[in-house]
C-alpha atoms as a PDB file:
ATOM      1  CA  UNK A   1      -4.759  24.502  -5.984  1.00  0.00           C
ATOM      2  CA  UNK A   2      -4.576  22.569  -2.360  1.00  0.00           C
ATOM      3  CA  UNK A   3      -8.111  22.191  -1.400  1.00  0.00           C
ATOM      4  CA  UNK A   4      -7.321  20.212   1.732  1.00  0.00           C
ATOM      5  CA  UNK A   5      -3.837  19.426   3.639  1.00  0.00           C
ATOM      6  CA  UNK A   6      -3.653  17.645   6.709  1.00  0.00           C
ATOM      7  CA  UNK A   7      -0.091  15.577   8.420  1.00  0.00           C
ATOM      8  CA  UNK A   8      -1.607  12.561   6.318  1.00  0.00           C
ATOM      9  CA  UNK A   9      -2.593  13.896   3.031  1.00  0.00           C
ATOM     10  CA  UNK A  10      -2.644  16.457   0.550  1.00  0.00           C
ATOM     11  CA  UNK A  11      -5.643  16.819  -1.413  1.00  0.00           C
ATOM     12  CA  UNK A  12      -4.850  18.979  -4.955  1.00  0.00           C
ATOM     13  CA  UNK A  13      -6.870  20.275  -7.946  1.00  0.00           C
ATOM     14  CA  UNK A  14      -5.247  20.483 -11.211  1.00  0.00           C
ATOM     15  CA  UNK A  15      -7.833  23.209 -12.567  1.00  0.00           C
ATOM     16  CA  UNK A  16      -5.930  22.875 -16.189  1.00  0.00           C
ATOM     17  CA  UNK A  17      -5.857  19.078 -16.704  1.00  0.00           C
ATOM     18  CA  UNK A  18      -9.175  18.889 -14.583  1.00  0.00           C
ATOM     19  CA  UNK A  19      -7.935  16.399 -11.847  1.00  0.00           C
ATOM     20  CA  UNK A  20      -8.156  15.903  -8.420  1.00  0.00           C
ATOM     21  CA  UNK A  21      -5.308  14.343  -6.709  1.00  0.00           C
ATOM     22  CA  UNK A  22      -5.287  13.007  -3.000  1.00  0.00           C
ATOM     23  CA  UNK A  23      -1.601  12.153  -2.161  1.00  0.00           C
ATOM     24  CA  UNK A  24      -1.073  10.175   0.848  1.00  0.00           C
ATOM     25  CA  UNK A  25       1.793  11.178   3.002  1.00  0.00           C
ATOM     26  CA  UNK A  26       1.613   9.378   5.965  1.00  0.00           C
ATOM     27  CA  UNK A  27      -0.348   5.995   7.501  1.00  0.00           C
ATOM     28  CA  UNK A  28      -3.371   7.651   8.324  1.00  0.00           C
ATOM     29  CA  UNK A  29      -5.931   6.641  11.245  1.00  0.00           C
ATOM     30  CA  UNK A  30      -9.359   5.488   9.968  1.00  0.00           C
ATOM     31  CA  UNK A  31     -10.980   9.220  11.035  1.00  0.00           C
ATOM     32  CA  UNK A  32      -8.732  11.126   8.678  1.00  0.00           C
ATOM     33  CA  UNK A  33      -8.716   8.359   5.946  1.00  0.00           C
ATOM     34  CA  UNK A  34     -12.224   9.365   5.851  1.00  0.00           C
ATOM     35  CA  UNK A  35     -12.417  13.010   6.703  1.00  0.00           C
ATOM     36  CA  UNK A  36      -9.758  13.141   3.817  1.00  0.00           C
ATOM     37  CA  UNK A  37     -12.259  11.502   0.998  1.00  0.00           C
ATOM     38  CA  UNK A  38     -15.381  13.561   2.644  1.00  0.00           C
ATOM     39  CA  UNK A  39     -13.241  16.979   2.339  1.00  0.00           C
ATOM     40  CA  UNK A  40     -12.714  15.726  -1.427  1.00  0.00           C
ATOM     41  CA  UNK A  41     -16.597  14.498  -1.823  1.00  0.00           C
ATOM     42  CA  UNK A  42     -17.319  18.097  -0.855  1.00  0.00           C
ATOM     43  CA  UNK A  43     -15.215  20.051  -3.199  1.00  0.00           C
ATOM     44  CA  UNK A  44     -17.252  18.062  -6.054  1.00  0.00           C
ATOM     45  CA  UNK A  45     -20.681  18.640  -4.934  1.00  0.00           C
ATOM     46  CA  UNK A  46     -19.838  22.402  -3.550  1.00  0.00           C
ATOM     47  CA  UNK A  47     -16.787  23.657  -6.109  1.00  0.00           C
ATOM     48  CA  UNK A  48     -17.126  21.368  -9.603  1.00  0.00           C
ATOM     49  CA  UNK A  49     -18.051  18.045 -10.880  1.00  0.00           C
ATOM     50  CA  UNK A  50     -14.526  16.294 -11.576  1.00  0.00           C
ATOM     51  CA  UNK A  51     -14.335  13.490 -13.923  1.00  0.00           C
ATOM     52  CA  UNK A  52     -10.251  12.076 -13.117  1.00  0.00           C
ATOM     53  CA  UNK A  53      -9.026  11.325 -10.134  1.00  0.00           C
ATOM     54  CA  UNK A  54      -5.519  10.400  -9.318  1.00  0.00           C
ATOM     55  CA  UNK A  55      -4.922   8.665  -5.758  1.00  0.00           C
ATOM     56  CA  UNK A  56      -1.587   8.524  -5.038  1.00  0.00           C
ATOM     57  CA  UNK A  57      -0.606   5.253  -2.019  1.00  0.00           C
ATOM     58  CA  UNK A  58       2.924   5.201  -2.755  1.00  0.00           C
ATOM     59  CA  UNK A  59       4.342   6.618   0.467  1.00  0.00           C
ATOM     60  CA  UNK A  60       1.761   4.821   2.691  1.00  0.00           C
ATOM     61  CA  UNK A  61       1.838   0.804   0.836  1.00  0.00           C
ATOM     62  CA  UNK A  62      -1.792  -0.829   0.961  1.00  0.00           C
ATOM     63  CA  UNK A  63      -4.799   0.366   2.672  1.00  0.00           C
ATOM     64  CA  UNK A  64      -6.365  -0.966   5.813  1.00  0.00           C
ATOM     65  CA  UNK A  65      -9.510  -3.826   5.051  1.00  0.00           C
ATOM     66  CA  UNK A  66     -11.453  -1.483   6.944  1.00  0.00           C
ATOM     67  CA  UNK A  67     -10.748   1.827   5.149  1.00  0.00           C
ATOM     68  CA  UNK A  68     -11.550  -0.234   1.833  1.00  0.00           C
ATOM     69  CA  UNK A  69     -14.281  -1.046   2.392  1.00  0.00           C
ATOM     70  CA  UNK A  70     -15.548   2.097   3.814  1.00  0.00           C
ATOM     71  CA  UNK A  71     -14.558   3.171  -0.085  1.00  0.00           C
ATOM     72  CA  UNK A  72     -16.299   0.037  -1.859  1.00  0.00           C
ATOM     73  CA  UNK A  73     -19.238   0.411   0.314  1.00  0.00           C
ATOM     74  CA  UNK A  74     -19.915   4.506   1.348  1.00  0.00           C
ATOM     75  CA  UNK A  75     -17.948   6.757  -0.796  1.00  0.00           C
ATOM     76  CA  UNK A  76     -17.978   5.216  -3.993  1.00  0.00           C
ATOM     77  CA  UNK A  77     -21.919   5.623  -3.929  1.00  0.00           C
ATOM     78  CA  UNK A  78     -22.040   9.162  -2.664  1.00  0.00           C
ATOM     79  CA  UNK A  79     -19.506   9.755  -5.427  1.00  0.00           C
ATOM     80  CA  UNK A  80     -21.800   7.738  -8.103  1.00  0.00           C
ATOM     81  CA  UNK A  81     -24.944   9.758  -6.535  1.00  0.00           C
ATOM     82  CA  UNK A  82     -23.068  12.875  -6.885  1.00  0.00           C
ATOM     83  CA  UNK A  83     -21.966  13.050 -10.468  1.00  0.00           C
ATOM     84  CA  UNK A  84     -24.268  10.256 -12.144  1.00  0.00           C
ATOM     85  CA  UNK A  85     -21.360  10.271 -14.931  1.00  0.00           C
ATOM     86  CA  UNK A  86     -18.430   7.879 -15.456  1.00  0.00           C
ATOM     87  CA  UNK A  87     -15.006   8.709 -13.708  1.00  0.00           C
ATOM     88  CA  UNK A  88     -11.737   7.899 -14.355  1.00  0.00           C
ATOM     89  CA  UNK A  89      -8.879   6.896 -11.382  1.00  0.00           C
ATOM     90  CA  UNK A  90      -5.962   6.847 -11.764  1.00  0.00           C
ATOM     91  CA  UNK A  91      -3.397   4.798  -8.256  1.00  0.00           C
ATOM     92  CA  UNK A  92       0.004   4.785  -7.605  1.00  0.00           C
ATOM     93  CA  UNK A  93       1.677   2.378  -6.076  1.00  0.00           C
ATOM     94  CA  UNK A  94       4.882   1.747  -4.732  1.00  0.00           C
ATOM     95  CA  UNK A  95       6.744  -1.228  -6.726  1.00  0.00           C
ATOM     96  CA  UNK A  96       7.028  -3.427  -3.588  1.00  0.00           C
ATOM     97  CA  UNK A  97       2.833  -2.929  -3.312  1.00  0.00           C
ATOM     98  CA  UNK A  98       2.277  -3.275  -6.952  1.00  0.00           C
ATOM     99  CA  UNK A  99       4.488  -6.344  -6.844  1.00  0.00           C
ATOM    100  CA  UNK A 100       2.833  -8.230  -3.818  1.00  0.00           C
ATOM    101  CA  UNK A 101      -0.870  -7.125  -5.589  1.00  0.00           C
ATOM    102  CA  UNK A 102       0.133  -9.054  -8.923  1.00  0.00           C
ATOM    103  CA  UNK A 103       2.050 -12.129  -7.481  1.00  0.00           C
ATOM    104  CA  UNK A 104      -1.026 -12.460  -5.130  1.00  0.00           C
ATOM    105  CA  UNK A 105      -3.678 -11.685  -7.059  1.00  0.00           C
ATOM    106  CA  UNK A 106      -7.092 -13.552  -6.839  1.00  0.00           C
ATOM    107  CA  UNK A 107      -9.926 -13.037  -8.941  1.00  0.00           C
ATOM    108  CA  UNK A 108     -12.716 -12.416  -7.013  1.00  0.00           C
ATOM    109  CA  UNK A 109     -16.298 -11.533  -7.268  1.00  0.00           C
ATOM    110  CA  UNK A 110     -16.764  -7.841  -6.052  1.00  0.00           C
ATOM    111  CA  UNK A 111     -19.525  -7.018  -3.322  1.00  0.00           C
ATOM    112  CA  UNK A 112     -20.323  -4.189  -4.748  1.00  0.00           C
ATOM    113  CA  UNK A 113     -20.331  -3.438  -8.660  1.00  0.00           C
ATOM    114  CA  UNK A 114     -19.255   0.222  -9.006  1.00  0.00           C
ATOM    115  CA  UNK A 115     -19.288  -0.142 -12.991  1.00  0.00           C
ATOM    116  CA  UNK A 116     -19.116   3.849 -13.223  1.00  0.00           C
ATOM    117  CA  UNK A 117     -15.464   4.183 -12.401  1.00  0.00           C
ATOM    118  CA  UNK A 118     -12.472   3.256 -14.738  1.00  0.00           C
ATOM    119  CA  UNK A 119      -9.610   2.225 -12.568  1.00  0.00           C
ATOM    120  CA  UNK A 120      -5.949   2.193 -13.915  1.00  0.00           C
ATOM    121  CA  UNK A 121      -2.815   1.358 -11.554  1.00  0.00           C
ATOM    122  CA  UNK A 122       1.074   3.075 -11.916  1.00  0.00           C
ATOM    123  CA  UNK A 123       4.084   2.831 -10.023  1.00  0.00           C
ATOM    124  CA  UNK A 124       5.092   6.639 -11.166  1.00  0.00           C
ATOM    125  CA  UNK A 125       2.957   9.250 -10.606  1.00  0.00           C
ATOM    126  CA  UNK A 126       3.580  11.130 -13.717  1.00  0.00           C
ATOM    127  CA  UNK A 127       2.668   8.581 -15.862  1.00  0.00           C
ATOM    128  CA  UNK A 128      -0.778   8.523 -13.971  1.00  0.00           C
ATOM    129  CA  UNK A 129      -1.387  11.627 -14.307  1.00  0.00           C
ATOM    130  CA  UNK A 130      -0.190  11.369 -17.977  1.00  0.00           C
ATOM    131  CA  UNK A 131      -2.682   8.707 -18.314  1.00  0.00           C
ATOM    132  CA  UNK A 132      -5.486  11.173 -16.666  1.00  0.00           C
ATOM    133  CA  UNK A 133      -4.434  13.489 -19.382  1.00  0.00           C
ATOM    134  CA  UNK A 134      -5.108  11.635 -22.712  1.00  0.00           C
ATOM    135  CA  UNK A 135      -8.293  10.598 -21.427  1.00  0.00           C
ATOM    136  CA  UNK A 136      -9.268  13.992 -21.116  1.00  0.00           C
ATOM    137  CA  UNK A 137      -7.878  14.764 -24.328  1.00  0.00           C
ATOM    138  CA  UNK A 138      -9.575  11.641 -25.567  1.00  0.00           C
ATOM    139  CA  UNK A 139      -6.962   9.894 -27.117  1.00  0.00           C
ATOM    140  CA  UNK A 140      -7.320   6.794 -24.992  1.00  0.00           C
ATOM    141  CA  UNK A 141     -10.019   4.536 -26.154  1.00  0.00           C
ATOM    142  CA  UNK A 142     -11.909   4.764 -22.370  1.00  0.00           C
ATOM    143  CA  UNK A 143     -14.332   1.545 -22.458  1.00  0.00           C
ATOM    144  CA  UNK A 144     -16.582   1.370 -19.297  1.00  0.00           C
ATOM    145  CA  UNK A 145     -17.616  -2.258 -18.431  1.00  0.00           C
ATOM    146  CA  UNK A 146     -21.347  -2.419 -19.366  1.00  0.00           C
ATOM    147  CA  UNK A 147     -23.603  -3.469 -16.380  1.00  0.00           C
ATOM    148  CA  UNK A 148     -24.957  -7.440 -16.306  1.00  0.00           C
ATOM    149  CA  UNK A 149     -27.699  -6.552 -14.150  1.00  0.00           C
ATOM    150  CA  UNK A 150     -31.128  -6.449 -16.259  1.00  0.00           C
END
């Protein structure tokens, strides 16, 4: 089902596997980056609670600073406050993206702890999907990073 479809992006619910799917077609400006991931906020808290999420970069490469950290620091909470429940997320990457995000990887200290959401990176979006599936089906041991704050 396409719940949303704009020149940059394609928002889809899988109502069988119970996964909703924004697929990036284009470089979008920082108003529809956000009007995309509002349009998906709101078929959550209007249509059904959704658990896996699949967010597909490949045709696009790496988002802007800016538009991440609209996600780290808006959207991830409205999605916490809206489900109160663990999700799962699923990104695709292109290889030349996943390849520059491993050789320059830094461990850093996030701003924000978002402990309620399992991310898990592919360069094939099947196999992300696939991924989205056996965690539904619970055959992947899904271990959630317990909070150090007391």
């Amino acid at each position: 089902m396409v719940v949303h479809s704009t020149k940059f992006s394609d928002i889809i619910f899988n109502s069988e596997l119970e996964i909703l799917q924004v697929i990036w077609k284009a470089k979008p400006t920082d108003n529809a980056f956000i009007d995309t991931y509002l349009r998906g906020l709101a078929f959550v808290q209007e249509e059904r609670p959704v658990m896996l999420y699949c967010t597909d970069l490949s045709l696009i490469g790496p988002l802007e600073r800016e538009q991440e950290a609209w996600l780290n620091n808006v959207y991830y909470s409205k999605l916490q406050i809206t489900l109160n429940t663990e999700v799962c997320v699923a990104v695709v990457f292109n290889e030349d993206h996943f390849k520059a995000i491993i050789t320059n990887y830094t461990a850093t200290e996030a701003a924000t702890s978002h402990d309620f959401i399992l991310f898990n990176y592919f360069t094939v979006r099947e196999e992300a999907i696939h991924w989205l599936e056996s965690v539904k089906k619970g055959q992947d041991t899904v271990l959630f990073p317990t909070s150090a704050r007391l």
